[in-house]
PDB file of N, CA and C in Angstrom:
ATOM      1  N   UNK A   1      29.594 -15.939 -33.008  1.00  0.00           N
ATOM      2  CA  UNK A   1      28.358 -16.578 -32.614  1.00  0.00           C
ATOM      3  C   UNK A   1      28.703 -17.860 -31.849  1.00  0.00           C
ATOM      4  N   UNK A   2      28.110 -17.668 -30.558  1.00  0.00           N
ATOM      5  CA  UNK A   2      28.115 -19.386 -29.778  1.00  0.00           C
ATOM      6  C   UNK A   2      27.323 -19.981 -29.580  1.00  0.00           C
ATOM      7  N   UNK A   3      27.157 -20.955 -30.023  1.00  0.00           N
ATOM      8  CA  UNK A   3      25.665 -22.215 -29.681  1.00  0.00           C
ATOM      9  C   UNK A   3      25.318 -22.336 -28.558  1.00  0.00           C
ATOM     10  N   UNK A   4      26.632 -22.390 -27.562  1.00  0.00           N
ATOM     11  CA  UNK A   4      26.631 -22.095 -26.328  1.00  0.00           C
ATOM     12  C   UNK A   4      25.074 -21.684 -25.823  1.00  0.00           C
ATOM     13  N   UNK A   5      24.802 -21.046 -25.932  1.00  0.00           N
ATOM     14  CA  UNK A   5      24.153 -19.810 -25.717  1.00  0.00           C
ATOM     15  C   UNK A   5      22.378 -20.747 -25.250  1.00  0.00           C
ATOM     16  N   UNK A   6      22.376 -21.677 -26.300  1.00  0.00           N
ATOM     17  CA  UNK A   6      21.367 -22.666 -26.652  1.00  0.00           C
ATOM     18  C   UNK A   6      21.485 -23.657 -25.233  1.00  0.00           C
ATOM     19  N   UNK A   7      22.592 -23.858 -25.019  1.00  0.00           N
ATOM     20  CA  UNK A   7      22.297 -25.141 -23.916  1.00  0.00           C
ATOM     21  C   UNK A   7      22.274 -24.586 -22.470  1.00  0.00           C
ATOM     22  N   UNK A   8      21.597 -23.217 -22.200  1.00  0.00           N
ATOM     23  CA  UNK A   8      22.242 -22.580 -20.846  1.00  0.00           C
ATOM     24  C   UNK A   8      20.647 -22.835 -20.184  1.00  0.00           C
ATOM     25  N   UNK A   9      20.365 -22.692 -19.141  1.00  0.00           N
ATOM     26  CA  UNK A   9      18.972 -23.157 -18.805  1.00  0.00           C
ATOM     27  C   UNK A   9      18.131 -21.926 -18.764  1.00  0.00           C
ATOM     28  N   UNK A  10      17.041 -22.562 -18.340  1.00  0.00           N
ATOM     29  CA  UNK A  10      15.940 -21.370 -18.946  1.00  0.00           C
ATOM     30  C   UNK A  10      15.794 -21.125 -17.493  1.00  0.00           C
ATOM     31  N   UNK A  11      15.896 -19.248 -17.189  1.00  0.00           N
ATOM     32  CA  UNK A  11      15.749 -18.799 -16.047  1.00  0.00           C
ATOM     33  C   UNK A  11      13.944 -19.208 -15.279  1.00  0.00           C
ATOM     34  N   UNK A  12      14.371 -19.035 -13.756  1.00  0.00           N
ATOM     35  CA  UNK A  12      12.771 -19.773 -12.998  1.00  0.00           C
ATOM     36  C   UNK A  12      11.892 -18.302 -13.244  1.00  0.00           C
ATOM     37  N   UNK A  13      11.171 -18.787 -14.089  1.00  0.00           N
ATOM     38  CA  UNK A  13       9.962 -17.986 -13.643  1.00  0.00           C
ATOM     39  C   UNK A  13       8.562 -18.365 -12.968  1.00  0.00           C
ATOM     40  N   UNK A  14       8.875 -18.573 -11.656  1.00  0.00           N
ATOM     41  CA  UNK A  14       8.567 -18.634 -10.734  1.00  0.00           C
ATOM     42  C   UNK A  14       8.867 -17.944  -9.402  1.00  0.00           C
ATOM     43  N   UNK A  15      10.117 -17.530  -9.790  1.00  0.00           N
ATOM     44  CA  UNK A  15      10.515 -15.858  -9.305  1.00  0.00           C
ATOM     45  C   UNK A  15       9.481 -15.073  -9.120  1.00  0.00           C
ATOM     46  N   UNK A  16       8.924 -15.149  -7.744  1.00  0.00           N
ATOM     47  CA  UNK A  16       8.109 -13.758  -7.474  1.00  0.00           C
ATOM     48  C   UNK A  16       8.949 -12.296  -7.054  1.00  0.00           C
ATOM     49  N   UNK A  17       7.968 -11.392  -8.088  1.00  0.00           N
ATOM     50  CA  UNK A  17       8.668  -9.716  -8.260  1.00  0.00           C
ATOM     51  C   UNK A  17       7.908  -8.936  -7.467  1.00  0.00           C
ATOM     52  N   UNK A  18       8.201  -8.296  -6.530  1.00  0.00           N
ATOM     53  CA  UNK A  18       7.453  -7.354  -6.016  1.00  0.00           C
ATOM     54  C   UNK A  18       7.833  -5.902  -5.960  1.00  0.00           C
ATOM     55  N   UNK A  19       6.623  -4.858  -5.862  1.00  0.00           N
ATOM     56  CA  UNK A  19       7.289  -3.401  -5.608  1.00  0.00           C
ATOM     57  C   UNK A  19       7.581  -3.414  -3.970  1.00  0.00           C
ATOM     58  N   UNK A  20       7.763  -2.273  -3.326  1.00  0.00           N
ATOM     59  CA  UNK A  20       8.537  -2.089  -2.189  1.00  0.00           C
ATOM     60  C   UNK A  20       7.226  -2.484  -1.528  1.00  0.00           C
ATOM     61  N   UNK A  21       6.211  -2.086  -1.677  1.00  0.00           N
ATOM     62  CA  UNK A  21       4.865  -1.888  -0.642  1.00  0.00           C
ATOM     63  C   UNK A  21       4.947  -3.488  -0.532  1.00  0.00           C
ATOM     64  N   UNK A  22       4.818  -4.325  -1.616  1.00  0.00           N
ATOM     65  CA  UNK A  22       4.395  -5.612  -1.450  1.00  0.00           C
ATOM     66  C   UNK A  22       5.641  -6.674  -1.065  1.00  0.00           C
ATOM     67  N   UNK A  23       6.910  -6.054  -1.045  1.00  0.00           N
ATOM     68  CA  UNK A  23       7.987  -6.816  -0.427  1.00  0.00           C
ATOM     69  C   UNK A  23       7.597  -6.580   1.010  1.00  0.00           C
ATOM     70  N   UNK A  24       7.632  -5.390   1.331  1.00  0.00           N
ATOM     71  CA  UNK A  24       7.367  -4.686   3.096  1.00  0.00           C
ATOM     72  C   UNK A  24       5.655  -5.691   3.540  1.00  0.00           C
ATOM     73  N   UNK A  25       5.215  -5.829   2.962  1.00  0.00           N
ATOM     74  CA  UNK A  25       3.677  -6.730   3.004  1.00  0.00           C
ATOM     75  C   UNK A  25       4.099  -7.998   3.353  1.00  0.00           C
ATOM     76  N   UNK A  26       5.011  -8.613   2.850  1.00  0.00           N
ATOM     77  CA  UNK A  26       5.270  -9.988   2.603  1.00  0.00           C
ATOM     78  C   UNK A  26       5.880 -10.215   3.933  1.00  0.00           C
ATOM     79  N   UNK A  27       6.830  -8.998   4.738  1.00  0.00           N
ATOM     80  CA  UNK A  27       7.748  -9.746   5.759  1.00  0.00           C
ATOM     81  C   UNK A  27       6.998  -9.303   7.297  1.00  0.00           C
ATOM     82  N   UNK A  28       5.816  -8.346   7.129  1.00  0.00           N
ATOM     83  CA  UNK A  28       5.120  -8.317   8.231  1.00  0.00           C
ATOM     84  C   UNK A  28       4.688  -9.703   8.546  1.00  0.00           C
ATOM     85  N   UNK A  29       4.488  -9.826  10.540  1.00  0.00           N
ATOM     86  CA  UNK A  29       3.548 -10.716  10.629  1.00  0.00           C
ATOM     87  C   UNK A  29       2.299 -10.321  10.216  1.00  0.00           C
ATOM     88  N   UNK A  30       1.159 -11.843  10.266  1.00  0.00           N
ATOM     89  CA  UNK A  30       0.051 -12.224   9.801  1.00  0.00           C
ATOM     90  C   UNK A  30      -1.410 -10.759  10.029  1.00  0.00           C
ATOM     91  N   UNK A  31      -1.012 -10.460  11.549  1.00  0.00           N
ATOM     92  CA  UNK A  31      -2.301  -9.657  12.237  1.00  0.00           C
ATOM     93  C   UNK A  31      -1.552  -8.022  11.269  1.00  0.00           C
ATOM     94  N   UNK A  32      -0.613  -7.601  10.718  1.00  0.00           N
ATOM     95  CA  UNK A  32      -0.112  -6.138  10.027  1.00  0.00           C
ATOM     96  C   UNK A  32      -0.315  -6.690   9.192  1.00  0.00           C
ATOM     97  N   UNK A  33      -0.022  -7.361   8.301  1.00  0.00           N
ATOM     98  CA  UNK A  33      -0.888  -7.614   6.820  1.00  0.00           C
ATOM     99  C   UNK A  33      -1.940  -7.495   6.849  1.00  0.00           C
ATOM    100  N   UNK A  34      -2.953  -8.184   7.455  1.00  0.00           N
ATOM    101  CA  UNK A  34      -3.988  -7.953   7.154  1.00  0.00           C
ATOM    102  C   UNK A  34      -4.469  -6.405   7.568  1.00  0.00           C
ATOM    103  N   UNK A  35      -3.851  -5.419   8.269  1.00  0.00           N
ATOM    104  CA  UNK A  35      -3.935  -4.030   8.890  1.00  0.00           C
ATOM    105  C   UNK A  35      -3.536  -3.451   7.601  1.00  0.00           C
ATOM    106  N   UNK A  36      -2.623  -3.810   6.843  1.00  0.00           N
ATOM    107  CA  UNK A  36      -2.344  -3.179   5.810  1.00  0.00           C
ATOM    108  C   UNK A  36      -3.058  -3.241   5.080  1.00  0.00           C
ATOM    109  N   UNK A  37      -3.442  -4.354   4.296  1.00  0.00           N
ATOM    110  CA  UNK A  37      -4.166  -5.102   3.297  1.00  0.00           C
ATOM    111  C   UNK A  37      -5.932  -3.944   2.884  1.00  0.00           C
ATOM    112  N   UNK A  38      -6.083  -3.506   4.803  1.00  0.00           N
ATOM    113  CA  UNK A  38      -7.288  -2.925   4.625  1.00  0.00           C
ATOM    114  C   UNK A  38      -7.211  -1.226   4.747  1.00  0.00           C
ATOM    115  N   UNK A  39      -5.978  -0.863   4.936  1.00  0.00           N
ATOM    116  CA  UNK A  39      -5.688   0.002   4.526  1.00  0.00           C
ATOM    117  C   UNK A  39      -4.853   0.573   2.903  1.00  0.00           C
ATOM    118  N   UNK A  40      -4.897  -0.709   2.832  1.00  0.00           N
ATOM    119  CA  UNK A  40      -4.289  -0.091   0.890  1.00  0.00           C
ATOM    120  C   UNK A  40      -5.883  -0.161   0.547  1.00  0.00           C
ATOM    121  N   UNK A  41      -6.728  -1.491   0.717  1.00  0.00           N
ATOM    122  CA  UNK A  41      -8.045  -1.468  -0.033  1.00  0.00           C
ATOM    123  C   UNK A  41      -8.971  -0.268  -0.138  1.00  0.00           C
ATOM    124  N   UNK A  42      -9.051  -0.015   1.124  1.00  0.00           N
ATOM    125  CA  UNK A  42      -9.736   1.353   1.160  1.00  0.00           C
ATOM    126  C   UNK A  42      -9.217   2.543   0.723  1.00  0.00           C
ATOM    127  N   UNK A  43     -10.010   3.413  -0.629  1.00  0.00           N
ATOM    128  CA  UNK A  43      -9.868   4.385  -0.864  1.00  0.00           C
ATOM    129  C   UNK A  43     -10.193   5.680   0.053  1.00  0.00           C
ATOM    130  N   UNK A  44      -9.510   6.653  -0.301  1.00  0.00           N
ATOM    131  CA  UNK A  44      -9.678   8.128   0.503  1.00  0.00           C
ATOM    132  C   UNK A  44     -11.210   8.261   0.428  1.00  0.00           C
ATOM    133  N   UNK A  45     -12.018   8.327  -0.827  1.00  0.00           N
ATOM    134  CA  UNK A  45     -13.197   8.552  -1.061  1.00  0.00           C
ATOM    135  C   UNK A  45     -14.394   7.701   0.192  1.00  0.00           C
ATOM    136  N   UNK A  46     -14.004   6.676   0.159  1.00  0.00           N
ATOM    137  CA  UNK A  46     -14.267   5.850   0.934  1.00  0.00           C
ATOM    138  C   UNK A  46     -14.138   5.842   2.482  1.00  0.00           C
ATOM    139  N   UNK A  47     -13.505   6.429   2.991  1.00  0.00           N
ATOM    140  CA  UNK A  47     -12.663   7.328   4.255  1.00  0.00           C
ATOM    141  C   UNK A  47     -11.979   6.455   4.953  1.00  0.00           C
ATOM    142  N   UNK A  48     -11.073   6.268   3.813  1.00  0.00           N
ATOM    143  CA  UNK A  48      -9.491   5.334   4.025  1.00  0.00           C
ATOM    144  C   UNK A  48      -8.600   6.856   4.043  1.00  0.00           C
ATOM    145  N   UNK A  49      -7.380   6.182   3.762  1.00  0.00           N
ATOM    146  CA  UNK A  49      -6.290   7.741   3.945  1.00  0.00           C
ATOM    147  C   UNK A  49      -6.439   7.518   2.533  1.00  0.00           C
ATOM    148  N   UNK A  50      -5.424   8.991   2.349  1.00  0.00           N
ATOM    149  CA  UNK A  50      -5.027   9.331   0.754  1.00  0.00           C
ATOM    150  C   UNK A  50      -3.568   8.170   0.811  1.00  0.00           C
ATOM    151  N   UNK A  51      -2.831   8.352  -0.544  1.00  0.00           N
ATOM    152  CA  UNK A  51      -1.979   7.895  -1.290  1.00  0.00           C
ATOM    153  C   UNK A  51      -0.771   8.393  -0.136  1.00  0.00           C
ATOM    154  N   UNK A  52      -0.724   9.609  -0.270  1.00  0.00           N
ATOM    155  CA  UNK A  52      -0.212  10.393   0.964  1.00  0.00           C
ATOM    156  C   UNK A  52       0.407  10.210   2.072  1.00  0.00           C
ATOM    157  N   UNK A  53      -1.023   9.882   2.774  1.00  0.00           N
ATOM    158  CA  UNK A  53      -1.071   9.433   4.396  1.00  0.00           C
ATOM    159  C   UNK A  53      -0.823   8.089   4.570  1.00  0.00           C
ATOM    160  N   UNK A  54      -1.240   7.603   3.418  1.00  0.00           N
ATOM    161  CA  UNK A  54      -0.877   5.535   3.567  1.00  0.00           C
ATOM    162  C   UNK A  54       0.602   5.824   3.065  1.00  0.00           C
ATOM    163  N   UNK A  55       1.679   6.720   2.774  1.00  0.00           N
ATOM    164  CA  UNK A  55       3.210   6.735   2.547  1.00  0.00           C
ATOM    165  C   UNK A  55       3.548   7.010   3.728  1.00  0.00           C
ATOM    166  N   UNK A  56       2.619   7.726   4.522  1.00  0.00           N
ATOM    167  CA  UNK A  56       3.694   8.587   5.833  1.00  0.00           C
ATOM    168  C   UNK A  56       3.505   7.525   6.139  1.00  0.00           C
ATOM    169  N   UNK A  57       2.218   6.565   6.821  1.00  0.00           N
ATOM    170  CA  UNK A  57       2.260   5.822   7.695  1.00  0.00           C
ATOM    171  C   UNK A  57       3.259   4.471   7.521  1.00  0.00           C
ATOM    172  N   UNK A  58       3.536   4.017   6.143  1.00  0.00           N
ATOM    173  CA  UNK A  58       4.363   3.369   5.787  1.00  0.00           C
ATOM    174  C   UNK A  58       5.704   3.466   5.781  1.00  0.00           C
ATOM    175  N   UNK A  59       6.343   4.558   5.565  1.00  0.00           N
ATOM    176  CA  UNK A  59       7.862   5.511   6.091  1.00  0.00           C
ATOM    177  C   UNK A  59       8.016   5.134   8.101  1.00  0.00           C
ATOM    178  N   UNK A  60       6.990   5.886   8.747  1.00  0.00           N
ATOM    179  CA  UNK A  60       6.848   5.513   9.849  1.00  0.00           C
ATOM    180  C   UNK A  60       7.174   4.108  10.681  1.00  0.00           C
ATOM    181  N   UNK A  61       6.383   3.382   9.520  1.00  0.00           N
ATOM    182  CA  UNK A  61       6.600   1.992  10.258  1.00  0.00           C
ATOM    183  C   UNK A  61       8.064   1.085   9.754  1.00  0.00           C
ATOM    184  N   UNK A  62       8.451   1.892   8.890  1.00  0.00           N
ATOM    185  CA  UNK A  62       9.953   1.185   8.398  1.00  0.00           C
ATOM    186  C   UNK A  62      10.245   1.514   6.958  1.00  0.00           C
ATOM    187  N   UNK A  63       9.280   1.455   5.889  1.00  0.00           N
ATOM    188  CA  UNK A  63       9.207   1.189   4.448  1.00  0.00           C
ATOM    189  C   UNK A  63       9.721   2.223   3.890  1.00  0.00           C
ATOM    190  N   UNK A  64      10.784   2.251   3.429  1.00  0.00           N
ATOM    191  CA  UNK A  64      11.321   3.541   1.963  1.00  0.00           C
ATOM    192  C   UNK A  64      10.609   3.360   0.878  1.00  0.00           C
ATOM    193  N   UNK A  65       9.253   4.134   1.068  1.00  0.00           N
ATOM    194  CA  UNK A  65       9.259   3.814  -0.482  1.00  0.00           C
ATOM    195  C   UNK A  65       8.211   5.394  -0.303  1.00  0.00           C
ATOM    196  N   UNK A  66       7.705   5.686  -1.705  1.00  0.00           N
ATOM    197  CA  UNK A  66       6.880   6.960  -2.321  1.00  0.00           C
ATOM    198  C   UNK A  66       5.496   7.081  -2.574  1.00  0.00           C
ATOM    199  N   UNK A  67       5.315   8.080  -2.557  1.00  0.00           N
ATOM    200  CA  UNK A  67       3.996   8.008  -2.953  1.00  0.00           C
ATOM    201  C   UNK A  67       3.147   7.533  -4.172  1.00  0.00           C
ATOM    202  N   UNK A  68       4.682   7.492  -4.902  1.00  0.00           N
ATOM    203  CA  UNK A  68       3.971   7.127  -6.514  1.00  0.00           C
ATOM    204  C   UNK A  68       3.614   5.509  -6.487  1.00  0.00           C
ATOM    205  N   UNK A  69       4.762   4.666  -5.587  1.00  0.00           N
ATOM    206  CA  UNK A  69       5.125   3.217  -5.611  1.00  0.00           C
ATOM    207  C   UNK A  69       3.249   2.972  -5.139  1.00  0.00           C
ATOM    208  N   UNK A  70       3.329   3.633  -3.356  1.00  0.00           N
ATOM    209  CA  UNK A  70       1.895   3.692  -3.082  1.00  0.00           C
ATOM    210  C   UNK A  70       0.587   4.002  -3.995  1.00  0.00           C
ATOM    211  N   UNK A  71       0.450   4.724  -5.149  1.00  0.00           N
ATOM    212  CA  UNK A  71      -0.585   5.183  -5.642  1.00  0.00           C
ATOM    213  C   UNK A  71      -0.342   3.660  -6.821  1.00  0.00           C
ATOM    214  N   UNK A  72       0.722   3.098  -7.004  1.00  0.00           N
ATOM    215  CA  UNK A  72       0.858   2.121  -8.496  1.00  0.00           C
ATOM    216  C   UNK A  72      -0.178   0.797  -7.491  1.00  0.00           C
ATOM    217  N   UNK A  73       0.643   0.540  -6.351  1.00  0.00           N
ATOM    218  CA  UNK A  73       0.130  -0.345  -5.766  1.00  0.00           C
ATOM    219  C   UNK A  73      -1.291  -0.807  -5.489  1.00  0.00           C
ATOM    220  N   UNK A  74      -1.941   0.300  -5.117  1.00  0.00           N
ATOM    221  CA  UNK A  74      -3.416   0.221  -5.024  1.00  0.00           C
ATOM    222  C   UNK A  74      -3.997   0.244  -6.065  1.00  0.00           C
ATOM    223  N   UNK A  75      -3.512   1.093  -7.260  1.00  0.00           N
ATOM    224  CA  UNK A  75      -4.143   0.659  -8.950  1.00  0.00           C
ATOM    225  C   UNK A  75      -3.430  -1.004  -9.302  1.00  0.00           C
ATOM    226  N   UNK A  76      -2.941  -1.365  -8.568  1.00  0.00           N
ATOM    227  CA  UNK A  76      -2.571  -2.822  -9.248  1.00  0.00           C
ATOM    228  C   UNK A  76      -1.645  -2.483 -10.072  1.00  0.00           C
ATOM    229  N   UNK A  77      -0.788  -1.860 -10.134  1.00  0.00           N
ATOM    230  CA  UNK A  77       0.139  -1.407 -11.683  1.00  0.00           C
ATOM    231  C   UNK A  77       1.470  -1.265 -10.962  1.00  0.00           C
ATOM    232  N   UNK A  78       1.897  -2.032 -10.059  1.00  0.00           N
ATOM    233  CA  UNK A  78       3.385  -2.416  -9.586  1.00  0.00           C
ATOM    234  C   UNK A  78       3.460  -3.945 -10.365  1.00  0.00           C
ATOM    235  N   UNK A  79       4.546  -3.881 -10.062  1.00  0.00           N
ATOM    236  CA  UNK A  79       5.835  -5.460 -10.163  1.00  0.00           C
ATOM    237  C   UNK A  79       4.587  -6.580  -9.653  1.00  0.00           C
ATOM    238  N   UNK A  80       3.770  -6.454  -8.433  1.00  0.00           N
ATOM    239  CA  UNK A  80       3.364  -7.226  -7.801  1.00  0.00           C
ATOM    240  C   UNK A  80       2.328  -8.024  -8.467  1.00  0.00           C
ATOM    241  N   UNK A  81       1.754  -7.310  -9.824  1.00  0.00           N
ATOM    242  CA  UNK A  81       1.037  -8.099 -10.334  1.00  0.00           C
ATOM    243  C   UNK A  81       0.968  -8.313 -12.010  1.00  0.00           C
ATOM    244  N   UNK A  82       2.312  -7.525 -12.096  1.00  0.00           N
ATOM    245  CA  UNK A  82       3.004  -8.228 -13.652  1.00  0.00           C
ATOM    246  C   UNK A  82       3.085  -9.478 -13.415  1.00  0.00           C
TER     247      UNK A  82
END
């Protein structure tokens, strides 16, 4: 056992975590964020794209990421808003 352990500093949490959608969000310029922003908001029902079509178009424009990352993102249930 080391006491050590006691005097080490307390990590920043202030560390922002993001999933892939919202890292790829963060490094667009200002006028594609907001292009994005209203394409994650809008649901398919709504006659936005599906989960789907907002991955192709995101693959397309650079982003590795899935459909699942895409479907967490728009439910709010990524990294981005733990």
């Amino acid at each position: 056992m080391s006491l050590d352990i006691l005097l080490e500093p307390v990590p920043d949490r202030a560390v922002v975590r993001l999933c892939k959608v919202g890292k790829f969000h963060t490094d667009l310029p200002e006028q594609y964020q907001v292009a994005l922003d209203q394409l994650i908001r809008v649901a398919y029902q709504d006659g936005g794209l599906t989960d789907e079509e907002l991955t192709d178009r995101l693959r397309k424009a650079g982003c590795d990421v899935g459909s699942t990352v895409v479907r967490k993102h728009r439910k709010q249930q990524c990294a981005c808003v733990a």
